[in-house]
PDB file of N, CA and C in Angstrom:
ATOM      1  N   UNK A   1    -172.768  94.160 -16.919  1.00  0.00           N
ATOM      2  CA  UNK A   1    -173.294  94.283 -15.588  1.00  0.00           C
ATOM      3  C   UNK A   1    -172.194  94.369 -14.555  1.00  0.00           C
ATOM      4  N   UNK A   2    -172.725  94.050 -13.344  1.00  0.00           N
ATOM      5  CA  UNK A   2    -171.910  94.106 -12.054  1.00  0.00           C
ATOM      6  C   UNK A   2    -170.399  93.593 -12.142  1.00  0.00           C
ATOM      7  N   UNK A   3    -170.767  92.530 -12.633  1.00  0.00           N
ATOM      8  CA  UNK A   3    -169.312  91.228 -13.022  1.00  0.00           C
ATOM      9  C   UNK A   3    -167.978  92.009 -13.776  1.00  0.00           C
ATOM     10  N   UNK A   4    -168.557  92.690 -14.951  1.00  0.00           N
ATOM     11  CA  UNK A   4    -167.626  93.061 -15.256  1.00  0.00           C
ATOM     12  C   UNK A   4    -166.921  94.569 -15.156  1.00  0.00           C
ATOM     13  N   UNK A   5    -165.142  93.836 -14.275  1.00  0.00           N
ATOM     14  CA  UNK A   5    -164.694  95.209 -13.744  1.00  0.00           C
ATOM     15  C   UNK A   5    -165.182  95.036 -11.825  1.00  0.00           C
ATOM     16  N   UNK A   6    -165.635  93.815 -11.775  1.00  0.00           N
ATOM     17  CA  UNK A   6    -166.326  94.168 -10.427  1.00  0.00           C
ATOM     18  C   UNK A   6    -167.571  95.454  -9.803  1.00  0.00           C
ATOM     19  N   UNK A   7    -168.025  95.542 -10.894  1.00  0.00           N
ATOM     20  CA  UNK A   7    -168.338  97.159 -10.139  1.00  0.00           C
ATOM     21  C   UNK A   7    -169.514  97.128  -9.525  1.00  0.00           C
ATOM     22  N   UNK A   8    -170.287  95.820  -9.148  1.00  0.00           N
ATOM     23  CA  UNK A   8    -171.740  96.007  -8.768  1.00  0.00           C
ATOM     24  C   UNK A   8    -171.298  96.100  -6.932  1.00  0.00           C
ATOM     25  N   UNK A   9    -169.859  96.090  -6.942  1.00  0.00           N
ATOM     26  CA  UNK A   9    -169.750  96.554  -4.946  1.00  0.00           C
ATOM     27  C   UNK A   9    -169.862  98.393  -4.922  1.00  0.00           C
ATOM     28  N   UNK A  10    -169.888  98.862  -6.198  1.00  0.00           N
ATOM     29  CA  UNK A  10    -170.022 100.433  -6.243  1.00  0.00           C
ATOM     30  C   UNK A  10    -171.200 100.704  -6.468  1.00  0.00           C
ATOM     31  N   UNK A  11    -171.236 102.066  -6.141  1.00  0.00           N
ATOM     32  CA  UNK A  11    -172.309 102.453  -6.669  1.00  0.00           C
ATOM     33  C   UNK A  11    -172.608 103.287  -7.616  1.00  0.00           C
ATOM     34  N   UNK A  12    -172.991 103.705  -9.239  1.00  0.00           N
ATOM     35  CA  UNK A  12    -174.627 103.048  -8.675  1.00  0.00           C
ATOM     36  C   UNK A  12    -175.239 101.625  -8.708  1.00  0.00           C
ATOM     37  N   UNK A  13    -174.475 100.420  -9.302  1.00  0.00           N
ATOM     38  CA  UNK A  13    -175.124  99.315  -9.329  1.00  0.00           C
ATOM     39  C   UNK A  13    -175.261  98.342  -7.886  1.00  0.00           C
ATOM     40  N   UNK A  14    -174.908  98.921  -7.020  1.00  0.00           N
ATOM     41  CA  UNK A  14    -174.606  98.152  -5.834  1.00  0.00           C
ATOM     42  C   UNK A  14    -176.440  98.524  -5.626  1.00  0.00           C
ATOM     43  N   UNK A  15    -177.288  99.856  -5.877  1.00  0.00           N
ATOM     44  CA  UNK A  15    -178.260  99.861  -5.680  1.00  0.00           C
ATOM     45  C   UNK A  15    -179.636  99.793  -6.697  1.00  0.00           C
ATOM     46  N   UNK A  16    -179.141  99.267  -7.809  1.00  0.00           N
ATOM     47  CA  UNK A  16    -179.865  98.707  -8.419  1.00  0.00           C
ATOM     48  C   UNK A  16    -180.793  98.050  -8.282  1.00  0.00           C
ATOM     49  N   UNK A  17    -182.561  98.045  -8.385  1.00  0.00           N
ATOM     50  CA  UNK A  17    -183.362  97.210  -7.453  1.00  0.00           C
ATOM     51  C   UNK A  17    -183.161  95.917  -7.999  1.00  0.00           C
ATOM     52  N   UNK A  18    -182.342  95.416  -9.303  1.00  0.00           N
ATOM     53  CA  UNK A  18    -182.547  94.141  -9.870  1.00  0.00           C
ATOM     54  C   UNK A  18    -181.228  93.538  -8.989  1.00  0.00           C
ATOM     55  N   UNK A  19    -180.124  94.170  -8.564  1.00  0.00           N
ATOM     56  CA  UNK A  19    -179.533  93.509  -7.303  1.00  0.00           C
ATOM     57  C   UNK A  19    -179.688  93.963  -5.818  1.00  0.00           C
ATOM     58  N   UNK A  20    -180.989  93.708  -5.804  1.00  0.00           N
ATOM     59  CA  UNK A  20    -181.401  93.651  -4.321  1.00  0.00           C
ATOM     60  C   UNK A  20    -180.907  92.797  -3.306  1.00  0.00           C
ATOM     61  N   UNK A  21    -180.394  92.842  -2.256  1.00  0.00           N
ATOM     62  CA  UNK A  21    -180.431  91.482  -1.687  1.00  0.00           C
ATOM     63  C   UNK A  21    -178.830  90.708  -2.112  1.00  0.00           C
ATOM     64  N   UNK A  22    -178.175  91.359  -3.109  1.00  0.00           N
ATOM     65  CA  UNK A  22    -177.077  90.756  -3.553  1.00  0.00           C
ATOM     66  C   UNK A  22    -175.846  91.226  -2.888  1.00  0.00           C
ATOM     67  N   UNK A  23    -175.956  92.166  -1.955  1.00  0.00           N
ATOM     68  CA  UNK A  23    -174.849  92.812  -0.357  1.00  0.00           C
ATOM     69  C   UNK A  23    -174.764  91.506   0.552  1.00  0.00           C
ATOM     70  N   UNK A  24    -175.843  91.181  -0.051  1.00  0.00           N
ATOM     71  CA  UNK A  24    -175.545  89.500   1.287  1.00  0.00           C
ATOM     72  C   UNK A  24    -174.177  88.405   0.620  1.00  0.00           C
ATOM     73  N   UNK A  25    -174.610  88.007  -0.685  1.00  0.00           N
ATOM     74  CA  UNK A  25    -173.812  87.535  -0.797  1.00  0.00           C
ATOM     75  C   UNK A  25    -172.457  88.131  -1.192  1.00  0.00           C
ATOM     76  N   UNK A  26    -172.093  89.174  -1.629  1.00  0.00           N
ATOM     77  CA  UNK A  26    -170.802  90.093  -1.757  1.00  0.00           C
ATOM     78  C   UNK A  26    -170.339  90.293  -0.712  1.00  0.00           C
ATOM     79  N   UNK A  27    -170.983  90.565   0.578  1.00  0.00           N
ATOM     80  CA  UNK A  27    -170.518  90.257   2.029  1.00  0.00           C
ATOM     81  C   UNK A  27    -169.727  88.838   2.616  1.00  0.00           C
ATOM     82  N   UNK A  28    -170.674  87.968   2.220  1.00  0.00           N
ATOM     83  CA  UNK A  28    -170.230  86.359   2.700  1.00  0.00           C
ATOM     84  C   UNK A  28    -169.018  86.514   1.608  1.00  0.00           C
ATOM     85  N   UNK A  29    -168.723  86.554   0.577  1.00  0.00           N
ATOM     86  CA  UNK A  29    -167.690  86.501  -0.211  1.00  0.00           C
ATOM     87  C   UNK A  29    -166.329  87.255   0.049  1.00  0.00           C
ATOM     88  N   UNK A  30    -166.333  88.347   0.835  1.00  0.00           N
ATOM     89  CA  UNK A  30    -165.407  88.813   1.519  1.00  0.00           C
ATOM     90  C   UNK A  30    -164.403  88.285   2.028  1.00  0.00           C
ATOM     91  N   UNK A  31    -164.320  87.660   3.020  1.00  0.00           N
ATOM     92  CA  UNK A  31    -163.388  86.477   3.697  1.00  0.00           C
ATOM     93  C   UNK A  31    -162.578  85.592   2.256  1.00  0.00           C
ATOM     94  N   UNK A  32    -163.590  85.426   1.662  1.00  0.00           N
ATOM     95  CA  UNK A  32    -162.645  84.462   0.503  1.00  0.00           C
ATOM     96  C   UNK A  32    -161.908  85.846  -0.476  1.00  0.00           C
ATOM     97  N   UNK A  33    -162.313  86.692  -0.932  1.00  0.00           N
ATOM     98  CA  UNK A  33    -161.386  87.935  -1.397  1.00  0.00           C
ATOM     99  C   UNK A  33    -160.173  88.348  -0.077  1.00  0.00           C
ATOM    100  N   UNK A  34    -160.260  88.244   1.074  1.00  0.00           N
ATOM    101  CA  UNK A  34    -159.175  88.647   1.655  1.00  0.00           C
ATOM    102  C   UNK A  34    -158.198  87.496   1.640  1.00  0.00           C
ATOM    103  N   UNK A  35    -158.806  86.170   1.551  1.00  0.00           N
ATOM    104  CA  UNK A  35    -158.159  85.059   1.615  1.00  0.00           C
ATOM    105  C   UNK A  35    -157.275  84.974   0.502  1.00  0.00           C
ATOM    106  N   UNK A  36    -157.963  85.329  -0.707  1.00  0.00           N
ATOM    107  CA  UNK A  36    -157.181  84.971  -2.013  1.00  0.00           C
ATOM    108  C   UNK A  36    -157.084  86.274  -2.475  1.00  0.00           C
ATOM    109  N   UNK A  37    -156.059  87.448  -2.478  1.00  0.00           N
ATOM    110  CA  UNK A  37    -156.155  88.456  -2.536  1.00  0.00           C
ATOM    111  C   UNK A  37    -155.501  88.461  -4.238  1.00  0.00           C
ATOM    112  N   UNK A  38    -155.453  87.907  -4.904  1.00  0.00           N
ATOM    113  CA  UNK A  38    -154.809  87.912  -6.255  1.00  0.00           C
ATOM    114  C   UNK A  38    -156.210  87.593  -7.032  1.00  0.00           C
ATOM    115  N   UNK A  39    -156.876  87.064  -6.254  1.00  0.00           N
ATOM    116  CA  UNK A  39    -158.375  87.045  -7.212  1.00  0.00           C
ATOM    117  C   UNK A  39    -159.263  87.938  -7.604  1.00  0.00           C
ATOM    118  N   UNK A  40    -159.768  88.663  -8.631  1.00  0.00           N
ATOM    119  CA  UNK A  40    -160.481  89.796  -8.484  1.00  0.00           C
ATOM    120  C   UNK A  40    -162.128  89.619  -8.361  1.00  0.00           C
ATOM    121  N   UNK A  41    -162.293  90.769  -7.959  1.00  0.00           N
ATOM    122  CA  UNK A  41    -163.829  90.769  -7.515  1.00  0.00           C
ATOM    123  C   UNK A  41    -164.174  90.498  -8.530  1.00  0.00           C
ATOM    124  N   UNK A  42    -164.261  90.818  -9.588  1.00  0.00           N
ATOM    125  CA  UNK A  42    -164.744  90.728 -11.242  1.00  0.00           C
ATOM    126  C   UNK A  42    -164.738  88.860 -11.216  1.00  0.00           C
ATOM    127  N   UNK A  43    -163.620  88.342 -11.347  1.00  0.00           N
ATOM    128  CA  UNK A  43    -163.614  86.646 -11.139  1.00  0.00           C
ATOM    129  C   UNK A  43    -164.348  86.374 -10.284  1.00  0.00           C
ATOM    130  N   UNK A  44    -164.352  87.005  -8.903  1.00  0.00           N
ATOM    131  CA  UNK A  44    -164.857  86.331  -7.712  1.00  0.00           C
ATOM    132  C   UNK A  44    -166.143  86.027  -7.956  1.00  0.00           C
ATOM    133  N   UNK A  45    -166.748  87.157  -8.343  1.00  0.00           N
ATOM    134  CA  UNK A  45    -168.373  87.355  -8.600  1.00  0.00           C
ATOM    135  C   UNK A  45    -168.502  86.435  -9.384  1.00  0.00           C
ATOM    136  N   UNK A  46    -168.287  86.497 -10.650  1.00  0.00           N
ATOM    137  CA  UNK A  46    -168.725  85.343 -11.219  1.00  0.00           C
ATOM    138  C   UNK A  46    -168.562  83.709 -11.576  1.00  0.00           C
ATOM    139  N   UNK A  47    -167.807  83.298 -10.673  1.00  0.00           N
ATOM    140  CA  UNK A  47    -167.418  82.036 -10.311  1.00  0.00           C
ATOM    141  C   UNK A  47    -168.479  81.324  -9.224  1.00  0.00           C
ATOM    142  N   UNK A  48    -168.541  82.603  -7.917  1.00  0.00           N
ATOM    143  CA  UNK A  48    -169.654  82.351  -7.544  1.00  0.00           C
ATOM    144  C   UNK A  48    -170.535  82.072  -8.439  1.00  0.00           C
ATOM    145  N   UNK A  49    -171.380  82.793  -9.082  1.00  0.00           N
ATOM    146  CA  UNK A  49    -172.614  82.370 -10.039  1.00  0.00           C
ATOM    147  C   UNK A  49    -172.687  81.158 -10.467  1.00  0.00           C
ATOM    148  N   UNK A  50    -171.205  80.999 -10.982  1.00  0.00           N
ATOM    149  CA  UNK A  50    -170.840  79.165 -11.625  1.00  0.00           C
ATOM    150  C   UNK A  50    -171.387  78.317 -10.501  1.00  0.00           C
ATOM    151  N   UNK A  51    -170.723  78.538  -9.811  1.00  0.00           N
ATOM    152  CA  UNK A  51    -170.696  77.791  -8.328  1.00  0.00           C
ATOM    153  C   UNK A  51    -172.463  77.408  -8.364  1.00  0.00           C
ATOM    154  N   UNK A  52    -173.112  78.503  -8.059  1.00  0.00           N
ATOM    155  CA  UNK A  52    -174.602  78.547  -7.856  1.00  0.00           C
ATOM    156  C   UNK A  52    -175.344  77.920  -8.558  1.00  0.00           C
ATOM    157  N   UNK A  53    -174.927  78.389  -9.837  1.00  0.00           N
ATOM    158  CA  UNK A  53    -175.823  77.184 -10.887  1.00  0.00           C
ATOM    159  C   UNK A  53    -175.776  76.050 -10.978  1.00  0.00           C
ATOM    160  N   UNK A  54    -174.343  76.025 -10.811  1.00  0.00           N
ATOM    161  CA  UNK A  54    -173.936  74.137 -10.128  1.00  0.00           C
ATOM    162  C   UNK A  54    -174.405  73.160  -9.271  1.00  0.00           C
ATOM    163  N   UNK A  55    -174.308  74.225  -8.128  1.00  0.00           N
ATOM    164  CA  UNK A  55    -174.873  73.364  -7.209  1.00  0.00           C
ATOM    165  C   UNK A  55    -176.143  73.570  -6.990  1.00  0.00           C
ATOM    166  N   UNK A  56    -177.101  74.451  -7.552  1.00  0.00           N
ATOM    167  CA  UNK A  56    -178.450  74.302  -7.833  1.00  0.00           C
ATOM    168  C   UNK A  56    -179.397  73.135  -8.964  1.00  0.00           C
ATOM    169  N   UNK A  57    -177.952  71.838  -9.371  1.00  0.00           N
ATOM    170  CA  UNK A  57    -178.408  71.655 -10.423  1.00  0.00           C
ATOM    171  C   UNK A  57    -178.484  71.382 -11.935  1.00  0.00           C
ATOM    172  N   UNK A  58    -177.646  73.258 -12.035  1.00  0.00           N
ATOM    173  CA  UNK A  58    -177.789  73.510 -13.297  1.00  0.00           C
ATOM    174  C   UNK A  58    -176.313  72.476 -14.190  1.00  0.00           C
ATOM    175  N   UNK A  59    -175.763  72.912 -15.055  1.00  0.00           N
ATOM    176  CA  UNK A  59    -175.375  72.215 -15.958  1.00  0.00           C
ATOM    177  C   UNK A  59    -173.355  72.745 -15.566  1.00  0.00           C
ATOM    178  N   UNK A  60    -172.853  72.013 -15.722  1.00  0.00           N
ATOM    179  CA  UNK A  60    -171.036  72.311 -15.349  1.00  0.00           C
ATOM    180  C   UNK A  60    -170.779  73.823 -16.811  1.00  0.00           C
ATOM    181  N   UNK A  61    -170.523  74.538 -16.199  1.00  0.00           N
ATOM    182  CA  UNK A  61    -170.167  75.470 -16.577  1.00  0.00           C
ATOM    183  C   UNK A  61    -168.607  76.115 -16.871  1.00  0.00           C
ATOM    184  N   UNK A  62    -168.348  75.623 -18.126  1.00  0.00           N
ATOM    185  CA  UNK A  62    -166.850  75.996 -18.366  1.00  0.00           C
ATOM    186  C   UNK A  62    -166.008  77.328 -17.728  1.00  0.00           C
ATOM    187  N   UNK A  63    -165.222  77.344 -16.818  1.00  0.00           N
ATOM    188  CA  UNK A  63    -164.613  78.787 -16.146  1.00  0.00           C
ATOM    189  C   UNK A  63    -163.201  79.551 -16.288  1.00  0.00           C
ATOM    190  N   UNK A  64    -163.098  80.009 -16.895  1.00  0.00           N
ATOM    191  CA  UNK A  64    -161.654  80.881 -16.467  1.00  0.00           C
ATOM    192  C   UNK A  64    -161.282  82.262 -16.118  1.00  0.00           C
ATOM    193  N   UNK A  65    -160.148  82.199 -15.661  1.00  0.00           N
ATOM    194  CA  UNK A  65    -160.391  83.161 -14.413  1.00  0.00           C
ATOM    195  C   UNK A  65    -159.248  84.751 -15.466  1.00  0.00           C
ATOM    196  N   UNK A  66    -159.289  86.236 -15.284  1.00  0.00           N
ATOM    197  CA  UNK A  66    -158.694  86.852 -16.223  1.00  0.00           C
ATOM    198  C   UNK A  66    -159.464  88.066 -16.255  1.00  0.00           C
ATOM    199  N   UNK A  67    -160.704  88.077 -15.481  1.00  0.00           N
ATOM    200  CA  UNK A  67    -161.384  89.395 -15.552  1.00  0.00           C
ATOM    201  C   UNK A  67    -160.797  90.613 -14.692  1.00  0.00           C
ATOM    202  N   UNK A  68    -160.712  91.958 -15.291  1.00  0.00           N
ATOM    203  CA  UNK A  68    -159.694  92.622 -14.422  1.00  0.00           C
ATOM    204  C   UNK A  68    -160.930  93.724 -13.748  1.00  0.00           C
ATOM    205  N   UNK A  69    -160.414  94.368 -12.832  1.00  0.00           N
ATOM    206  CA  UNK A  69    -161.168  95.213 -11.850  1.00  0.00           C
ATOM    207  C   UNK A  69    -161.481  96.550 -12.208  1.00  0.00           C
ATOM    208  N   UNK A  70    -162.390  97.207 -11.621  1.00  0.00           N
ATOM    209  CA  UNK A  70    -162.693  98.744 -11.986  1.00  0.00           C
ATOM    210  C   UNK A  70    -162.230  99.280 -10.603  1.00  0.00           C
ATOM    211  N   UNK A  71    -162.008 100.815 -10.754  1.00  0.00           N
ATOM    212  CA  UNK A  71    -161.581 100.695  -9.380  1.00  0.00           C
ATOM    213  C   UNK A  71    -162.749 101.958  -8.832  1.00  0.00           C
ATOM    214  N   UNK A  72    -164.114 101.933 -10.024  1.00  0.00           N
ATOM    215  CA  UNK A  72    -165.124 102.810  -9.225  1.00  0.00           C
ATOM    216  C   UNK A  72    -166.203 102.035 -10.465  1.00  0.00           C
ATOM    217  N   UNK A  73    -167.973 102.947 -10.172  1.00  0.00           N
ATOM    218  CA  UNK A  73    -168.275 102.559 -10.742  1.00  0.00           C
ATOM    219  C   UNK A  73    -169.039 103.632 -11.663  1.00  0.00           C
ATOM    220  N   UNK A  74    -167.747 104.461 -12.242  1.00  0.00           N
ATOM    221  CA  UNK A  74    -168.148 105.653 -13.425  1.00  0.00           C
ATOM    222  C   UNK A  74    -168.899 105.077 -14.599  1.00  0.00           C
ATOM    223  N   UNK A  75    -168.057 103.253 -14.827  1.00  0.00           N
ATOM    224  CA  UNK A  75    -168.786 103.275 -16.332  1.00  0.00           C
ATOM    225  C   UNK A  75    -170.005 102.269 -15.881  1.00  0.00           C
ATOM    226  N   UNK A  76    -170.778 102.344 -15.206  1.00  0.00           N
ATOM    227  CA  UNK A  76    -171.462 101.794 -14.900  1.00  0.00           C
ATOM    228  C   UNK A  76    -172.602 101.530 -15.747  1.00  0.00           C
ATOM    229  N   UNK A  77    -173.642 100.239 -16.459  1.00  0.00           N
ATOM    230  CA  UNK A  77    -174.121 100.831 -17.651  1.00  0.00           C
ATOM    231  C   UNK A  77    -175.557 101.372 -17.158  1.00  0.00           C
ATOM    232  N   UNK A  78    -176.947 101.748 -17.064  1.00  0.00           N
ATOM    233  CA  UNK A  78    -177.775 102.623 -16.976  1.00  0.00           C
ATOM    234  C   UNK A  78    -178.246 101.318 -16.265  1.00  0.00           C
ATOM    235  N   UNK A  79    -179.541 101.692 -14.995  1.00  0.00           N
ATOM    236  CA  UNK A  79    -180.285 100.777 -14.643  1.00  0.00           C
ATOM    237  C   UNK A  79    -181.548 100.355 -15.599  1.00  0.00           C
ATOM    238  N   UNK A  80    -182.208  99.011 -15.096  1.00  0.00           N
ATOM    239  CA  UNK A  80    -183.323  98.701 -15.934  1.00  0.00           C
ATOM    240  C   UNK A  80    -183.059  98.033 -16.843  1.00  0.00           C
ATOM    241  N   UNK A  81    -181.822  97.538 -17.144  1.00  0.00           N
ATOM    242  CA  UNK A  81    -181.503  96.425 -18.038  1.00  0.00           C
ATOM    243  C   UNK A  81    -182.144  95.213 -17.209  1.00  0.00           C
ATOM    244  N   UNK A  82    -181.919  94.806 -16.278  1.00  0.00           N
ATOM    245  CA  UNK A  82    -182.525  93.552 -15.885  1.00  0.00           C
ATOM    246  C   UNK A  82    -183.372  93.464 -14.791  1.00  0.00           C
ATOM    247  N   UNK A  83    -184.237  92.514 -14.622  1.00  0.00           N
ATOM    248  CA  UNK A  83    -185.626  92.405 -13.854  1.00  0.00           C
ATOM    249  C   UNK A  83    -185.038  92.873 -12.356  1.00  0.00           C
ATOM    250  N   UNK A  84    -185.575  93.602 -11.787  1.00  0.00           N
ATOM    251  CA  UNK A  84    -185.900  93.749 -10.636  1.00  0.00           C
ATOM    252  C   UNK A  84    -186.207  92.642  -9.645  1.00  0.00           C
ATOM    253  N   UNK A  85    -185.592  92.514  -8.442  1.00  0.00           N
ATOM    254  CA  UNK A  85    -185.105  91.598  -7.908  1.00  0.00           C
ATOM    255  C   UNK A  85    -186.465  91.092  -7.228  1.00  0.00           C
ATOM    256  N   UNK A  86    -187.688  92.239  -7.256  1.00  0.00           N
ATOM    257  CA  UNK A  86    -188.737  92.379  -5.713  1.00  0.00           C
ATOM    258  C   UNK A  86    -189.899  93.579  -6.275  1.00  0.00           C
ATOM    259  N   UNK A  87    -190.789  92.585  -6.980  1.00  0.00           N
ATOM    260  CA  UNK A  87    -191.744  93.336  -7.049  1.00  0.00           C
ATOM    261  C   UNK A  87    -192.991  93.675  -6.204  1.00  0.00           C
ATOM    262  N   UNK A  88    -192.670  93.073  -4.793  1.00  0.00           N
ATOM    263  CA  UNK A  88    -193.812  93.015  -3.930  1.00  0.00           C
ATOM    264  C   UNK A  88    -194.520  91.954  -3.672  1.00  0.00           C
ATOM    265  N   UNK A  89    -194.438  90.998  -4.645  1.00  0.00           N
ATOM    266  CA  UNK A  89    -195.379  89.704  -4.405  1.00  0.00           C
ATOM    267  C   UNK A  89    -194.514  88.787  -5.453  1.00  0.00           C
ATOM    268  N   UNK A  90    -194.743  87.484  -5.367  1.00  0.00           N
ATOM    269  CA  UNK A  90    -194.280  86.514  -6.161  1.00  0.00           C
ATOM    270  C   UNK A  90    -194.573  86.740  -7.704  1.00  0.00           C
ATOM    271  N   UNK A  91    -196.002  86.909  -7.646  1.00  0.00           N
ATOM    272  CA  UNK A  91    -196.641  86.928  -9.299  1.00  0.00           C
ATOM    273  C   UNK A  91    -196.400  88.281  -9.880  1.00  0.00           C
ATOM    274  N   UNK A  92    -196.280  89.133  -9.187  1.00  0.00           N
ATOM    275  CA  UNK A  92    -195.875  90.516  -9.984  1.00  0.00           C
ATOM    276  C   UNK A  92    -194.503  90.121 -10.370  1.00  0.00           C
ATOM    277  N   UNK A  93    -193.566  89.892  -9.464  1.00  0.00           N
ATOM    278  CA  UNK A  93    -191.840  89.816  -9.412  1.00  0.00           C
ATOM    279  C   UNK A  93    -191.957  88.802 -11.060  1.00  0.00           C
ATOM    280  N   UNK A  94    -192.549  87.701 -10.709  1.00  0.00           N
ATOM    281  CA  UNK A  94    -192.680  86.686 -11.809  1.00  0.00           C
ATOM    282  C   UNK A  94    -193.332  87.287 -13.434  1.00  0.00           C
ATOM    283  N   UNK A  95    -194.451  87.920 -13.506  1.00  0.00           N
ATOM    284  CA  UNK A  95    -194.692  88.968 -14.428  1.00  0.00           C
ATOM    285  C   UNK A  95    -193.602  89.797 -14.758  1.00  0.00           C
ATOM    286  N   UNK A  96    -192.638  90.362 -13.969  1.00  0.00           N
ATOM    287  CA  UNK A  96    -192.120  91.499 -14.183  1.00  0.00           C
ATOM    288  C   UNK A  96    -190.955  90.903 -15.168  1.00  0.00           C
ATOM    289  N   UNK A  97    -190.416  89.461 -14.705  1.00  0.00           N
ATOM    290  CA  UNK A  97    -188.901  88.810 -15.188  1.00  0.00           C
ATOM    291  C   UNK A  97    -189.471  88.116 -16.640  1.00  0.00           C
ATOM    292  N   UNK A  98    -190.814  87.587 -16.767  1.00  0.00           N
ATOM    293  CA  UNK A  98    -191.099  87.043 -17.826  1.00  0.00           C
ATOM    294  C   UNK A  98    -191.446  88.718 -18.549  1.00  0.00           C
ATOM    295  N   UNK A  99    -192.003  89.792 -18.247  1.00  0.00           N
ATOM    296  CA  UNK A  99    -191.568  90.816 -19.551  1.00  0.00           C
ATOM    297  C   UNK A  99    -190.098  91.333 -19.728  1.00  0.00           C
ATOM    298  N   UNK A 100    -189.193  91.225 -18.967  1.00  0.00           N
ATOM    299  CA  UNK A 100    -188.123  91.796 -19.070  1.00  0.00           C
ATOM    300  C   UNK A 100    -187.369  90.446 -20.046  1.00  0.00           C
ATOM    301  N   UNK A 101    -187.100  89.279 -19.703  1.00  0.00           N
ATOM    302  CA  UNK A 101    -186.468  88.283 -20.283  1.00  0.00           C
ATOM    303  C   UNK A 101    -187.500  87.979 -21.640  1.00  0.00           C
ATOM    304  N   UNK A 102    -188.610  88.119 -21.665  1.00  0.00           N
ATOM    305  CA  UNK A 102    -189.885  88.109 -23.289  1.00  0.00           C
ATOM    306  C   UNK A 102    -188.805  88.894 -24.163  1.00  0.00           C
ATOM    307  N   UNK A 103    -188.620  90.245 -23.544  1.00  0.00           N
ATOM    308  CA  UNK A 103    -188.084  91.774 -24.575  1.00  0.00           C
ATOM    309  C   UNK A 103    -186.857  91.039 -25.078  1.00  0.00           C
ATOM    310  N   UNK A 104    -186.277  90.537 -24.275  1.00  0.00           N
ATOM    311  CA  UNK A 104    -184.223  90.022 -24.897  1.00  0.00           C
ATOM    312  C   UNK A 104    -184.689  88.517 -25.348  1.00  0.00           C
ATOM    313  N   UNK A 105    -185.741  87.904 -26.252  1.00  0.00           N
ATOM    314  CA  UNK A 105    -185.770  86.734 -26.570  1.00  0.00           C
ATOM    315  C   UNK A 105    -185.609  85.362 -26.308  1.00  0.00           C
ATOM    316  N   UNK A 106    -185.378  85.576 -25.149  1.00  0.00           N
ATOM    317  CA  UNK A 106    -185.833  84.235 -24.015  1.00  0.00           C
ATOM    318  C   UNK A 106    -187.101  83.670 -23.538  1.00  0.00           C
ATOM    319  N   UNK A 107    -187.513  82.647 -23.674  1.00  0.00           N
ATOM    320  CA  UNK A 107    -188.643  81.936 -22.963  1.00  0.00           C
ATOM    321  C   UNK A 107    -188.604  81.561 -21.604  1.00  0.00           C
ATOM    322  N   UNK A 108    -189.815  81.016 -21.256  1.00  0.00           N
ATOM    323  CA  UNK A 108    -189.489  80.629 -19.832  1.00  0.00           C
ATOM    324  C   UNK A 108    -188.453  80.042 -19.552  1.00  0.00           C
ATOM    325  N   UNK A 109    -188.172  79.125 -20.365  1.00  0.00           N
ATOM    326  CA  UNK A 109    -187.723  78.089 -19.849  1.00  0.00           C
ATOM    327  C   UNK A 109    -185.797  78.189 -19.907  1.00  0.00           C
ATOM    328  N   UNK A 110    -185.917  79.297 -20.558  1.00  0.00           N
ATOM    329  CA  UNK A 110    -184.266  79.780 -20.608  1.00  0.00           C
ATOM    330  C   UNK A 110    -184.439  80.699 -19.358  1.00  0.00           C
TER     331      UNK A 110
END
């Protein structure tokens, strides 16, 4: 996905409907990429995520940093790998992530 290589700030995954809404936070993250300019977007992105799950909660998430950058997004892999961010209503969006995550062998509760 996006993470790796950085490439979900290109396009075509920047418009992917399953990262809808995700220009907000690649925006707010900006300032800290100019700040730490040795960090790559590829790390950046997904440290954030660490970050998120963390402080949502979720469980300490082992991190290291080593992911290197794309500098477009040619190899981008096909859309429709993952749920769509906004299906119009809660219970569709919610339908839509429990068939997409059902197909790759996950339960709810993963």
């Amino acid at each position: 996905g996006g993470s790796w290589g950085g490439r979900i700030r290109f396009e075509p995954e920047r418009s992917f409907p399953a990262n809808a809404g995700l220009t907000v936070a690649m925006d707010a993250l900006e300032p800290v990429k100019v700040k730490h300019w040795g960090v790559t977007y590829a790390d950046l992105y997904t440290l954030a995520g660490v970050v998120a799950v963390e402080e949502a909660g979720g469980p300490k998430i082992p991190y290291r940093f080593g992911r290197e950058d794309h500098d477009d997004g040619e190899t981008s892999p096909p859309d429709g790998r993952l749920p769509d961010a906004d299906k119009g209503t809660l219970d569709k969006t919610a339908i839509h992530m429990r068939d997409v995550f059902h197909r790759m062998g996950f339960t709810d509760r993963e």
